[in-house]
Structure formats: C-alpha cells, structure tokens
Protein backbone atom coordinates (compact mmCIF):
# COMPACT_ATOMS: atom_id res chain seq x y z
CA UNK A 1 177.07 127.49 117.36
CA UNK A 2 177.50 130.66 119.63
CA UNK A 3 177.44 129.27 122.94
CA UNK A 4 178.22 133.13 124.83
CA UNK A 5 175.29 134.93 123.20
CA UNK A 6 173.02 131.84 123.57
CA UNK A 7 173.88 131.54 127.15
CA UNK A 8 173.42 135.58 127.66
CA UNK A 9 169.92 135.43 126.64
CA UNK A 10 169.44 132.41 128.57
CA UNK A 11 170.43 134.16 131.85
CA UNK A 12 168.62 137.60 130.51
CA UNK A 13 165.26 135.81 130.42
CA UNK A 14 165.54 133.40 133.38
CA UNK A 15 166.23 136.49 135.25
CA UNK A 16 163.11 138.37 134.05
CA UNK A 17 161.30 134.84 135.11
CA UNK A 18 162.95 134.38 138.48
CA UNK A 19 160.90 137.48 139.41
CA UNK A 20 157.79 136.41 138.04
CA UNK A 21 157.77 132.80 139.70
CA UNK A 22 153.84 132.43 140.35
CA UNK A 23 153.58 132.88 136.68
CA UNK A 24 156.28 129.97 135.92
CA UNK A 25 154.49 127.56 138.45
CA UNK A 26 150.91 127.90 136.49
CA UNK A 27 152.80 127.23 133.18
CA UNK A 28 154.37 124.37 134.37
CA UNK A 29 151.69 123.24 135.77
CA UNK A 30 149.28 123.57 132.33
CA UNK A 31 152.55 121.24 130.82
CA UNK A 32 152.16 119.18 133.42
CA UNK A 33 148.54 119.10 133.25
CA UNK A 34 148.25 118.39 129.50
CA UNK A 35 151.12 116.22 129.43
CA UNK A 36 149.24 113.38 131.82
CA UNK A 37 145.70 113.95 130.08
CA UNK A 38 147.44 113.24 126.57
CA UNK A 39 149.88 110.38 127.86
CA UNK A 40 149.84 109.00 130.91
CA UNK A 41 150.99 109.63 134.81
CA UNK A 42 154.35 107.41 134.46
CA UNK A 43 157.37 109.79 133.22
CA UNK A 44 159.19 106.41 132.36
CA UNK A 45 156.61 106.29 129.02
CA UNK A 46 155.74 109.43 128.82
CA UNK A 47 158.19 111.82 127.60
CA UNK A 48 156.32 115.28 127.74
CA UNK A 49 155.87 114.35 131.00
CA UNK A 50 159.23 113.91 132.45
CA UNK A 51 160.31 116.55 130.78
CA UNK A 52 157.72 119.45 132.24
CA UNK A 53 158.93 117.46 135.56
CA UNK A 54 162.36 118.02 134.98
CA UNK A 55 161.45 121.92 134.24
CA UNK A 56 159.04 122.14 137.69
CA UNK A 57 162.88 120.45 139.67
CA UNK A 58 164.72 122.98 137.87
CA UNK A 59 162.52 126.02 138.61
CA UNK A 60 162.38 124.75 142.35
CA UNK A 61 158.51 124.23 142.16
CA UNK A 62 157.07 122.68 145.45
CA UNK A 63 156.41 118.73 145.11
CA UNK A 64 152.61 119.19 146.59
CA UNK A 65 151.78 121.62 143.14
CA UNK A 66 153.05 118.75 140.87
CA UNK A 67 151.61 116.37 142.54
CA UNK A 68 147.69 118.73 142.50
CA UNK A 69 148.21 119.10 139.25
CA UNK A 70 148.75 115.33 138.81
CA UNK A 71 145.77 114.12 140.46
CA UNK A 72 143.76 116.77 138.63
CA UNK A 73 145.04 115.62 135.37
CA UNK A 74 143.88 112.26 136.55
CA UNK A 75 140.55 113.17 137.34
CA UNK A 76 138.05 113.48 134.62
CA UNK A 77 137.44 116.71 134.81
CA UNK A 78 134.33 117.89 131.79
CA UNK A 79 135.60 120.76 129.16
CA UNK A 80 139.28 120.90 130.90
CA UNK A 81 141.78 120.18 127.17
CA UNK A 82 144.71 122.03 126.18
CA UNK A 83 146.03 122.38 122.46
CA UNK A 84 149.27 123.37 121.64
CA UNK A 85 149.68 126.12 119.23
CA UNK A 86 152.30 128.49 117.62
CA UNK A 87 152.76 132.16 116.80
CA UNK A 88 155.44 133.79 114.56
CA UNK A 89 156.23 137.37 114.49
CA UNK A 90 158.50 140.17 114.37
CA UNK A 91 159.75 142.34 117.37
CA UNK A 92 160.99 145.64 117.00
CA UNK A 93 164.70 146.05 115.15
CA UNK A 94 163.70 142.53 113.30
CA UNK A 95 163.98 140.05 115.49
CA UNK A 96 162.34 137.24 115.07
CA UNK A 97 159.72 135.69 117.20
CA UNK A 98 158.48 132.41 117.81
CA UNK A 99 156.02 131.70 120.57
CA UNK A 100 154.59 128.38 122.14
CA UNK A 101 151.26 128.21 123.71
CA UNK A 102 149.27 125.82 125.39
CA UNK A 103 145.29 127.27 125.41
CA UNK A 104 141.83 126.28 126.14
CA UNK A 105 140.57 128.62 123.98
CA UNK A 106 142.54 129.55 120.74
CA UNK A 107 140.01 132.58 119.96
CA UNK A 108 141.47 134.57 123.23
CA UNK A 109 144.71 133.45 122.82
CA UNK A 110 145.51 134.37 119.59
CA UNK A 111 143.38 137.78 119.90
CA UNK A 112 145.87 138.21 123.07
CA UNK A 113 148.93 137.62 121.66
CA UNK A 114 148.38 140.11 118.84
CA UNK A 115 147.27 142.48 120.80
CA UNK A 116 151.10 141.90 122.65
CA UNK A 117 152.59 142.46 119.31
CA UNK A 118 150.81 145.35 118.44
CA UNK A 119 151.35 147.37 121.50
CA UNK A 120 155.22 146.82 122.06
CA UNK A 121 156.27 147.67 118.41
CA UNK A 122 155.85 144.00 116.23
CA UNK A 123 154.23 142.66 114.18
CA UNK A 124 152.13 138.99 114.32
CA UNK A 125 153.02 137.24 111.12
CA UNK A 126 151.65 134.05 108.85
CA UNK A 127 152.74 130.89 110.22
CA UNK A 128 156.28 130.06 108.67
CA UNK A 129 157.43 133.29 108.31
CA UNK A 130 160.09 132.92 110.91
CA UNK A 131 160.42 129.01 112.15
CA UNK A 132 162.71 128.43 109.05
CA UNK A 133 165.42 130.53 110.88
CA UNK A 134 165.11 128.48 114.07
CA UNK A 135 166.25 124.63 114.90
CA UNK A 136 164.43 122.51 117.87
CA UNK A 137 167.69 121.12 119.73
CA UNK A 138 168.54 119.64 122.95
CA UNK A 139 170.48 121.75 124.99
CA UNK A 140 172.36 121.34 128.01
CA UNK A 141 175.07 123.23 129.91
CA UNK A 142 177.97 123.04 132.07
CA UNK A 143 179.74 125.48 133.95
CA UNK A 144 183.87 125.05 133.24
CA UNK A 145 186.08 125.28 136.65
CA UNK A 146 189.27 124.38 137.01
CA UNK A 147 188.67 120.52 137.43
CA UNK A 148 186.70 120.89 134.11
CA UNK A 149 188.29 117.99 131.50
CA UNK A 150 187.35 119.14 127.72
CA UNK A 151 188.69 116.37 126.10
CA UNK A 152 186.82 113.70 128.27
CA UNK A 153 183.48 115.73 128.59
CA UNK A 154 183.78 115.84 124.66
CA UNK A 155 184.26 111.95 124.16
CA UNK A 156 181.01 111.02 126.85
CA UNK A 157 178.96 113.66 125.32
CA UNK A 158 179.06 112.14 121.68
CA UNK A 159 179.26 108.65 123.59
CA UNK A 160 176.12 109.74 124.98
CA UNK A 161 174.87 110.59 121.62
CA UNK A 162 175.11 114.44 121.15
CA UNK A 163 175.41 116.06 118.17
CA UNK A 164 177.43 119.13 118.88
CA UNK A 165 179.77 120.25 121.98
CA UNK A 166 180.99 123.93 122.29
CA UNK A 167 183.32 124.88 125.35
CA UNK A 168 184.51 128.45 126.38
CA UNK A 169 186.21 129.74 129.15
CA UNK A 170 183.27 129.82 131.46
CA UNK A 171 180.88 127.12 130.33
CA UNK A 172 179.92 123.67 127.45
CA UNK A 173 177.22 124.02 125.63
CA UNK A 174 175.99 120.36 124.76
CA UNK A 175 173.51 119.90 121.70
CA UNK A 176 171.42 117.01 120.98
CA UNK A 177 168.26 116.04 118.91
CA UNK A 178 164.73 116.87 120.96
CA UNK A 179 164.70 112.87 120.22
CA UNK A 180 168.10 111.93 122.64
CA UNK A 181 168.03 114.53 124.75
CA UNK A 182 166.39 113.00 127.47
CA UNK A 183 168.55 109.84 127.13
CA UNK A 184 171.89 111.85 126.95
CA UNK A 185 171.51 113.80 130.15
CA UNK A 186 170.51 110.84 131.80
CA UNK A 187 173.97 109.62 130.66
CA UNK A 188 175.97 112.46 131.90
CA UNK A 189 174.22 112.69 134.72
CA UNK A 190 175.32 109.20 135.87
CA UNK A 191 178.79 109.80 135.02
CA UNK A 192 178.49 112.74 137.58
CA UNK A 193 177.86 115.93 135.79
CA UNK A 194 175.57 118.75 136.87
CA UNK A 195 173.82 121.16 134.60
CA UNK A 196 173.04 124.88 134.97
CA UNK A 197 170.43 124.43 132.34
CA UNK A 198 169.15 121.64 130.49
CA UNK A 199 166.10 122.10 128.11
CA UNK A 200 164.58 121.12 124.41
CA UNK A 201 164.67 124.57 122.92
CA UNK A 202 164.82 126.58 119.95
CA UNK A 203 168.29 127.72 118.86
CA UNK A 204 168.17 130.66 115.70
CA UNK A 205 170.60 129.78 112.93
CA UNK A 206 170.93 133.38 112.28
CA UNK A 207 171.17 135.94 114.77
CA UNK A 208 170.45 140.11 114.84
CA UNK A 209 173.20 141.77 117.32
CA UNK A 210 171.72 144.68 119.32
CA UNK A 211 172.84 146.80 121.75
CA UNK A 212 171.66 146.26 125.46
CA UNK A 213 169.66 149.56 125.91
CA UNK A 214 168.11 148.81 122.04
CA UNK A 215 167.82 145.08 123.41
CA UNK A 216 165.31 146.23 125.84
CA UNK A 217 162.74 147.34 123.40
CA UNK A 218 162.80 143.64 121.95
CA UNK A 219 162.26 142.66 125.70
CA UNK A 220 159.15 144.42 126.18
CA UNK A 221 157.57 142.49 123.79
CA UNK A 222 158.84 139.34 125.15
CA UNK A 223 157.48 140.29 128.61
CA UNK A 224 154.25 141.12 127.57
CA UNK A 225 154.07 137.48 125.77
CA UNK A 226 155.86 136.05 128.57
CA UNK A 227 153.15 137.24 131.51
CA UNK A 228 150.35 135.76 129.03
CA UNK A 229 149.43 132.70 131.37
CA UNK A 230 148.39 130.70 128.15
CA UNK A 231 152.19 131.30 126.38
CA UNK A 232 154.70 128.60 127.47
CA UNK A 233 158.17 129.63 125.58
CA UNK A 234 159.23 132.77 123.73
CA UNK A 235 162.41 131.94 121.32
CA UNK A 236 164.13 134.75 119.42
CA UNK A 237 167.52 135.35 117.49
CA UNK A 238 168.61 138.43 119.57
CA UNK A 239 172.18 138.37 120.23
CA UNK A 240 173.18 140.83 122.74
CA UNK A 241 176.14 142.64 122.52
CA UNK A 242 179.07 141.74 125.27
C-alpha cells in the first residue's frame, strides 16, 4: 500500500477542512446524532458511536456540542431520522469518486450532489461504478522520530490484530479491518503510542497520478461536495505527484 501518497491527500484535505471547521462540527454532530438514535448513548456498545466521538476529540470539537447533540439524540424529537446513503462518480481527469452522506431528505440530497458534479467537471454515476476500486480499512498513523522502533511497532501492531504495517522515513501507516480497528488502537494506545490520524476509511486499490496544479481541478469538485452539510466523507484515488 502507498503510505506517502495516501498520507498527502490526507493532509491536502484536512487542510481544506481545518478552514472550514463550523462545517466539520455540524457533520460530526449529524454522526453523532444518528449514531445514538440508531444505537444507544453508551460508546462501550455502540460502535458508530465511539467512533464519531473519537472523530469530534480529534477535530478538537468543544465537549458542550457533543454533549447537545447527545441529549437531543435522546430526546424524542417527531420527523428528526437520518439515512445513510452513497454516491459514485467521476471527477475531472478520471478520478474516481465515492461520497458518504447522512440526509433527512434523499430527494435534495441527491438533486444536490449532482448538481456538484455537474458544475465542477464530473460526472454522477450508477451505484457500483466505482466502489469496486476502493477497500473500507482501518487506518491509523504514526509519525517516525528518532526513538521510533520498526521492528517492535511491527510485532504489537499484528499482536494487536492489524492486517498490514507500512513504515517510511517520516511516518507507519497501520491497516486493519473496519471490524478491529477500534480494538487495535485501543491496544496501541495502551502500550503508549499516539496517532496523527486514526480513522475507518476508504483506501483506492488503484490510483490516477496528477500533477498538483491539474490536482486542483479534482479538488473543486471535492469542495463543492465537501461544503454540502448533508455529505460526511469524500474518498478518491488521486495520487498527487511529490
């Protein structure tokens, strides 16, 4: 698995999203919202849960939102339901496009998110017609310094029960099934490592390489999916050229 063009998108969109925060906290907030309506308040049972928790800690969202949104989701609240749903498409140059949303009305939604592909250059396809090039994995990663052990972060990582490990000079990429990944970075994390970013994602198993200015036009389209409040996660195989 390439863990430097993987990690180079990573930072390329949670750059575009560290300047859009408001937008981040109301998505989070709909995960957190539909994750305690469909399962539960305790994070120790329910798994959605803890993990849209773990996202609102990461993206430094203030404890009195979660908990709102909490007490909301706890209310009975008439009409208020989210359903999951998924888009595929292509972005300009070919890349392919797979978006998550969580709506309350699929009509606007999906009238929305075509409009997005229509006006940046891509093109809304038939569902399958790009997941086969994507697989849902576990991902979590460590920046290497020198106190950084390879050989023993490899051994408690499949310990642990990953699946894959990939180290460079600058950072380990661990992979795990959606299944274990909560389980494994609970594991690390007690034997004292820290994570730049830990998520259940969408990793392509084939990639398009494009040129940073060319890049951009790809990231239009992401944007304009990205700012939709109702779209959760944007995956694509862009691979951006170092």
């Amino acid at each position: 698995m390439a863990g430097h063009s993987k990690w180079s998108n990573i930072k390329h969109r949670k750059g575009r999203q560290d300047a859009k925060k408001g937008k981040v906290f109301t998505k989070i907030s709909k995960e957190i919202f539909a994750a305690v309506r469909s399962g539960g308040d305790d994070p120790d049972t329910n798994t959605k849960l803890r993990m849209a928790l773990n996202k609102a800690k990461s993206a430094n969202m203030p404890n009195e939102n979660i908990d709102r949104t909490i007490k909301k989701a706890n209310g009975n609240i008439e009409g208020v339901s989210y359903e999951e749903i998924t888009y595929e498409g292509y972005a300009p140059h070919g890349i392919a496009v797979y978006v998550e949303a969580l709506t309350d009305n699929k009509n606007r939604t999906a009238a929305e998110v075509r409009l997005a592909f229509n006006k940046n250059n891509g093109n809304l396809g038939e569902t399958g017609c790009v997941s086969f090039m994507f697989d849902r994995k576990g991902l979590l990663i460590i920046e290497v310094d020198e106190n950084f052990d390879e050989e023993a972060t490899l051994l408690k990582a499949i310990e642990a029960g990953a699946e894959d490990v990939s180290v460079s000079n600058e950072r380990a990429e661990i992979y795990t099934s959606p299944e274990d990944f909560e389980e494994v970075k609970q594991q690390l994390e007690s034997d004292g490592y820290n994570f730049i970013f830990s998520e259940v994602t969408m990793i392509p198993t084939t990639k398009t390489e494009l040129d940073e200015q060319t890049a951009d036009e790809v990231f239009e389209l992401i944007d304009a999916l990205e700012d939709n409040d109702d779209v959760q996660n944007v995956y694509h195989n862009l691979d951006i050229e170092s």
